[in-house]
PDB file of N, CA and C in Angstrom:
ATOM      1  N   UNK A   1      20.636-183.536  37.845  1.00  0.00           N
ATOM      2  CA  UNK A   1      20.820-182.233  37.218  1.00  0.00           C
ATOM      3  C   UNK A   1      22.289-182.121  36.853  1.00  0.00           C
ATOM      4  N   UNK A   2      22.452-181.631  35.557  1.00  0.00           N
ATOM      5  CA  UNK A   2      23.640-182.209  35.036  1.00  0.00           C
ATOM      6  C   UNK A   2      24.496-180.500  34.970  1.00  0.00           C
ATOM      7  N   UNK A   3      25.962-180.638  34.605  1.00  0.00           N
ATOM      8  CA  UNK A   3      26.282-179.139  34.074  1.00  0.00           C
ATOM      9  C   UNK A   3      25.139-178.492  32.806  1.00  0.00           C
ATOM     10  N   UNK A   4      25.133-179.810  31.756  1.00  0.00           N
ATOM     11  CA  UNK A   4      24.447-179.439  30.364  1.00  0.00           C
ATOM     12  C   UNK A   4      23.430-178.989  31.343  1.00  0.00           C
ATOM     13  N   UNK A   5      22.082-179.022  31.695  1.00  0.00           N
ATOM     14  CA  UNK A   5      20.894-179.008  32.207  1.00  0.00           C
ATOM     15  C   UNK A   5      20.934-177.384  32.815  1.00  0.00           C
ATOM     16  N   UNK A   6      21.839-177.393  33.699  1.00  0.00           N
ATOM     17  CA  UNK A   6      22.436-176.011  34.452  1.00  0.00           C
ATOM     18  C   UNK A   6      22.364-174.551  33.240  1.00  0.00           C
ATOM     19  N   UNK A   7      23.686-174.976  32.179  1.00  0.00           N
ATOM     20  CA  UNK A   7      23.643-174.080  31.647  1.00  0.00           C
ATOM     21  C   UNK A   7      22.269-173.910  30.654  1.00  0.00           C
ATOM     22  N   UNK A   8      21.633-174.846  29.913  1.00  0.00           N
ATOM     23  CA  UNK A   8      20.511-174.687  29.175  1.00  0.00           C
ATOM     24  C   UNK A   8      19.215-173.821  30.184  1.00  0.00           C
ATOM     25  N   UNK A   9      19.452-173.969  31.243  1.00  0.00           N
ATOM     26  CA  UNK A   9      18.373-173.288  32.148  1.00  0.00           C
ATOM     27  C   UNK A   9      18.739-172.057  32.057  1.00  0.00           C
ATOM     28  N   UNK A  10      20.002-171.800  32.424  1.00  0.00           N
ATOM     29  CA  UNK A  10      20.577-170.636  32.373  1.00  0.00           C
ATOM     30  C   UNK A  10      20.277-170.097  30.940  1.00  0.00           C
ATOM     31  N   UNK A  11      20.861-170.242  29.557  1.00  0.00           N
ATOM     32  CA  UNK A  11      20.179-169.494  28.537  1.00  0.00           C
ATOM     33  C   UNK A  11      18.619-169.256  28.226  1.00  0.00           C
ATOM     34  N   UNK A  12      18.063-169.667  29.090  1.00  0.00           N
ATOM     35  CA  UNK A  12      16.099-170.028  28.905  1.00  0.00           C
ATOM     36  C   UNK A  12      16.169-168.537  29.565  1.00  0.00           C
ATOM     37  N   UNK A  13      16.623-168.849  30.661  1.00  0.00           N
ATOM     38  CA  UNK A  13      16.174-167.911  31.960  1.00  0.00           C
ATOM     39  C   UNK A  13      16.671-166.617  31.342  1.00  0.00           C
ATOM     40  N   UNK A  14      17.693-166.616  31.297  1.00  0.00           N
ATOM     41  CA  UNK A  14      18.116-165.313  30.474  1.00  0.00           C
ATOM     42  C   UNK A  14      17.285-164.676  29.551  1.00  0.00           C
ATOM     43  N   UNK A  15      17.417-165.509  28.187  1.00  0.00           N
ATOM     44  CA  UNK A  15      16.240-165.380  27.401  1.00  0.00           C
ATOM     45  C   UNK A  15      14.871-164.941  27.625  1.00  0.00           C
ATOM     46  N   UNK A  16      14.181-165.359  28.563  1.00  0.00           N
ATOM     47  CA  UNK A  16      12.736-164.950  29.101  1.00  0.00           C
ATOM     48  C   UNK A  16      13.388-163.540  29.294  1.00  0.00           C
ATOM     49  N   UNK A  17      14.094-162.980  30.428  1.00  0.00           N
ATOM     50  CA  UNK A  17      14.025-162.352  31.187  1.00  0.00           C
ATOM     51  C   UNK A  17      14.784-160.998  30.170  1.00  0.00           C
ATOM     52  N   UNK A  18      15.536-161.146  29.368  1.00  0.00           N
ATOM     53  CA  UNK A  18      15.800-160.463  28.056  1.00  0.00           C
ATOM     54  C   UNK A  18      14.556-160.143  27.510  1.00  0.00           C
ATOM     55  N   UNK A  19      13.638-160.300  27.099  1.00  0.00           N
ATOM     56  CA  UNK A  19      12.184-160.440  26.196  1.00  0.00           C
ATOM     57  C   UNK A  19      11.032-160.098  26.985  1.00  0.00           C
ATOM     58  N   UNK A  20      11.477-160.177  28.339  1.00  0.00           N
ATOM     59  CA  UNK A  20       9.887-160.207  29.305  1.00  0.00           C
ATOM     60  C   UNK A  20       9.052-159.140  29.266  1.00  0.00           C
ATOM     61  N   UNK A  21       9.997-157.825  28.916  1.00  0.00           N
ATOM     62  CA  UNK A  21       9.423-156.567  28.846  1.00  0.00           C
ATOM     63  C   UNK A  21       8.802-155.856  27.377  1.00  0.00           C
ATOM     64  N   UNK A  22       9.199-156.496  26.338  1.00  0.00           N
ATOM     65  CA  UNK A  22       8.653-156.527  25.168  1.00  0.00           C
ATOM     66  C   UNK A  22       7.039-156.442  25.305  1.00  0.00           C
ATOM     67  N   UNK A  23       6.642-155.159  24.568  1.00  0.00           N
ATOM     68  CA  UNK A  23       5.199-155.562  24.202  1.00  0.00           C
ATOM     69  C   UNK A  23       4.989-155.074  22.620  1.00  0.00           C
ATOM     70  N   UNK A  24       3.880-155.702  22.213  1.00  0.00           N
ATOM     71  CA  UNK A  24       2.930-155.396  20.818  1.00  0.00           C
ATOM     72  C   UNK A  24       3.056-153.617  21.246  1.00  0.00           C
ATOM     73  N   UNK A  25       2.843-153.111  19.704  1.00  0.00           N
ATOM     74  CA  UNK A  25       2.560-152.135  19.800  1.00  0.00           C
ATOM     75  C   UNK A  25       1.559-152.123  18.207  1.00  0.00           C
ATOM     76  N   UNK A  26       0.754-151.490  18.143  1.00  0.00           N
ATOM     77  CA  UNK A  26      -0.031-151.165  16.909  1.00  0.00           C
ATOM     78  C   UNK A  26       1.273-150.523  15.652  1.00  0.00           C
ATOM     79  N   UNK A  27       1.042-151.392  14.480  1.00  0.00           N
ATOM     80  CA  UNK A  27       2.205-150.593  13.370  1.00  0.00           C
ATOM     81  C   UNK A  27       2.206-149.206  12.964  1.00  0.00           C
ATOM     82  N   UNK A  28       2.825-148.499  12.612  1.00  0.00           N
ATOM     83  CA  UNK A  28       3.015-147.151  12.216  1.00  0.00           C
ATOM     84  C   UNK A  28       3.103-147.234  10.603  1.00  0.00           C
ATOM     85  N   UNK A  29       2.106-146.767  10.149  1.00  0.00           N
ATOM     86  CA  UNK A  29       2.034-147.120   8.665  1.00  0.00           C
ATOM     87  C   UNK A  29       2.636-145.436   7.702  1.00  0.00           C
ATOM     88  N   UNK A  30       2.898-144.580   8.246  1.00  0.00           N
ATOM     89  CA  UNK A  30       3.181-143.183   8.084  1.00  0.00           C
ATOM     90  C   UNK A  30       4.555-143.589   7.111  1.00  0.00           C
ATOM     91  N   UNK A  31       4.741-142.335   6.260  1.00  0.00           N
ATOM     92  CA  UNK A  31       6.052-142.467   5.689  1.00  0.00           C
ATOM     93  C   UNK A  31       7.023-142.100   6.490  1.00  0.00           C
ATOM     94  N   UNK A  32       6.860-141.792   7.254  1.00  0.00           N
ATOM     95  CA  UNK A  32       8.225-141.875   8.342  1.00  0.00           C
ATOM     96  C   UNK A  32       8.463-142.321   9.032  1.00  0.00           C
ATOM     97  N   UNK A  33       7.553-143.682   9.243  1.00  0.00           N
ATOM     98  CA  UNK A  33       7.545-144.519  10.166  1.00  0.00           C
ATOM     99  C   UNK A  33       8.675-145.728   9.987  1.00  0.00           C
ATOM    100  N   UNK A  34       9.789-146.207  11.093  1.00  0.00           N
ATOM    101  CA  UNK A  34      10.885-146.868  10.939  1.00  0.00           C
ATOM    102  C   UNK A  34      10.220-148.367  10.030  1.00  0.00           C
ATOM    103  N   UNK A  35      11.298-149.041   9.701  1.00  0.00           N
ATOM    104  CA  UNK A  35      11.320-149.678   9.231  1.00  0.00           C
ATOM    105  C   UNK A  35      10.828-151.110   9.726  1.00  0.00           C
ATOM    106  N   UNK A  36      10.090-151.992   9.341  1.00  0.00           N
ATOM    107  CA  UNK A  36       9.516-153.016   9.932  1.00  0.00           C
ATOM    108  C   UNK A  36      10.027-154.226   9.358  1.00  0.00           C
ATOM    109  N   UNK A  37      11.243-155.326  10.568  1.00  0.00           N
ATOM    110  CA  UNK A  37      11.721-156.388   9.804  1.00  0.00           C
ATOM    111  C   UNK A  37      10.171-157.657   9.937  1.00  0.00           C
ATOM    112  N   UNK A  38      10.894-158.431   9.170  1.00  0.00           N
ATOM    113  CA  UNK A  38       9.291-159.678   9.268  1.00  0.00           C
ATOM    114  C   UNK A  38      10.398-160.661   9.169  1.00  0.00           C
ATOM    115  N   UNK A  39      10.247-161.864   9.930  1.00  0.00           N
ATOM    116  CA  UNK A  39      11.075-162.727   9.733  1.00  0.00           C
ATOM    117  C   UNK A  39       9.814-164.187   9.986  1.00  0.00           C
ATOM    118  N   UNK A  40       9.528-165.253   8.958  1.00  0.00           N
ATOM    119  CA  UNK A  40       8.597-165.894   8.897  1.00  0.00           C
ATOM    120  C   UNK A  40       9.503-167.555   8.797  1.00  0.00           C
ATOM    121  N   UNK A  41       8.550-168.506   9.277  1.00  0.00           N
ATOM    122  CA  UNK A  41       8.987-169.874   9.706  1.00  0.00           C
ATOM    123  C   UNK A  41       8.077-170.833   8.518  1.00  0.00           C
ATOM    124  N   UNK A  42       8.998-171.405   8.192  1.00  0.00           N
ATOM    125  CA  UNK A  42       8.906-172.379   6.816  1.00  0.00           C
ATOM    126  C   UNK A  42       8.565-174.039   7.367  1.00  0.00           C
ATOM    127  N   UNK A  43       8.713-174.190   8.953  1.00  0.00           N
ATOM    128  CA  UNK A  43       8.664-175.379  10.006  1.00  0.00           C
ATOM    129  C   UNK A  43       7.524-176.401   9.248  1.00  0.00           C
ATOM    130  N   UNK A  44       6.364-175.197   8.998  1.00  0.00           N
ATOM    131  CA  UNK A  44       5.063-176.103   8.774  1.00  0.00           C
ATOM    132  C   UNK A  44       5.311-176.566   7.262  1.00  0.00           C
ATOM    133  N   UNK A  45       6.796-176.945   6.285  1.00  0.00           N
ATOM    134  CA  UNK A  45       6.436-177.418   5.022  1.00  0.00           C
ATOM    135  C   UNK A  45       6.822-179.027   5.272  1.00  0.00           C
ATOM    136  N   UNK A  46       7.461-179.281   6.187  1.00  0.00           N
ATOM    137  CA  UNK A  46       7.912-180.195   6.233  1.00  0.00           C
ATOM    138  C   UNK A  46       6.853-181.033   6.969  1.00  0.00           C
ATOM    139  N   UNK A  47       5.417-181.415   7.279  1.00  0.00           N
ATOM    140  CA  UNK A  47       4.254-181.606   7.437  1.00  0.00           C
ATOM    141  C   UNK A  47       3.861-181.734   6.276  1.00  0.00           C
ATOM    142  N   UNK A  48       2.913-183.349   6.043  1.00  0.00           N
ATOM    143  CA  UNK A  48       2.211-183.821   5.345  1.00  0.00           C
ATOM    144  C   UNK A  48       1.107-182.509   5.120  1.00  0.00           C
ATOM    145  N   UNK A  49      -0.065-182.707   3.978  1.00  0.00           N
ATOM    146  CA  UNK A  49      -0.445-181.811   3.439  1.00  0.00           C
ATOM    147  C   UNK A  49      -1.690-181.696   4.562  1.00  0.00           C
ATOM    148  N   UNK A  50      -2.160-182.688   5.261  1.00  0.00           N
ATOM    149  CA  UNK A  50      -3.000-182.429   5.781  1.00  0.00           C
ATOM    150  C   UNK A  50      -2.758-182.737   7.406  1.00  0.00           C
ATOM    151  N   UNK A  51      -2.808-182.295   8.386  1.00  0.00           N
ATOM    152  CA  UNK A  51      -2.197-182.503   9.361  1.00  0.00           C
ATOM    153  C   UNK A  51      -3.329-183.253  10.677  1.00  0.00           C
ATOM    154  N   UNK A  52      -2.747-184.378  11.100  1.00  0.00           N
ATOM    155  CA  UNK A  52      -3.453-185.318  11.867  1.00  0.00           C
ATOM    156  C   UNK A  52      -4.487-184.308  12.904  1.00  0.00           C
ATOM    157  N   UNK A  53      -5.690-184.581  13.188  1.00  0.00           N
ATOM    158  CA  UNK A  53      -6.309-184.307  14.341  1.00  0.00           C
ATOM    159  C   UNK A  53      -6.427-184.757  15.491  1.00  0.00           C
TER     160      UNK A  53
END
């Protein structure tokens, strides 16, 4: 178990424990309802067109 190893645990752990309390909530579609960011992952273009089974 290295320093690197130490601290990478350490940002995980953090991380989880930052987020753990997060839940779903159903959207608010109302006009006064805040604003909703979307942030989407492009990961799957770089995958052949059909992907191994």
């Amino acid at each position: 178990w290295t320093p690197t190893h130490q601290k990478v645990f350490e940002q995980v752990w953090d991380m989880v424990h930052k987020w753990r309390d997060n839940r779903q909530v159903a959207q608010n579609y109302s006009d006064r309802a805040p604003a909703i960011n979307l942030v989407t992952d492009v990961s799957l273009q770089f995958y052949p067109t059909e992907l191994p089974h």
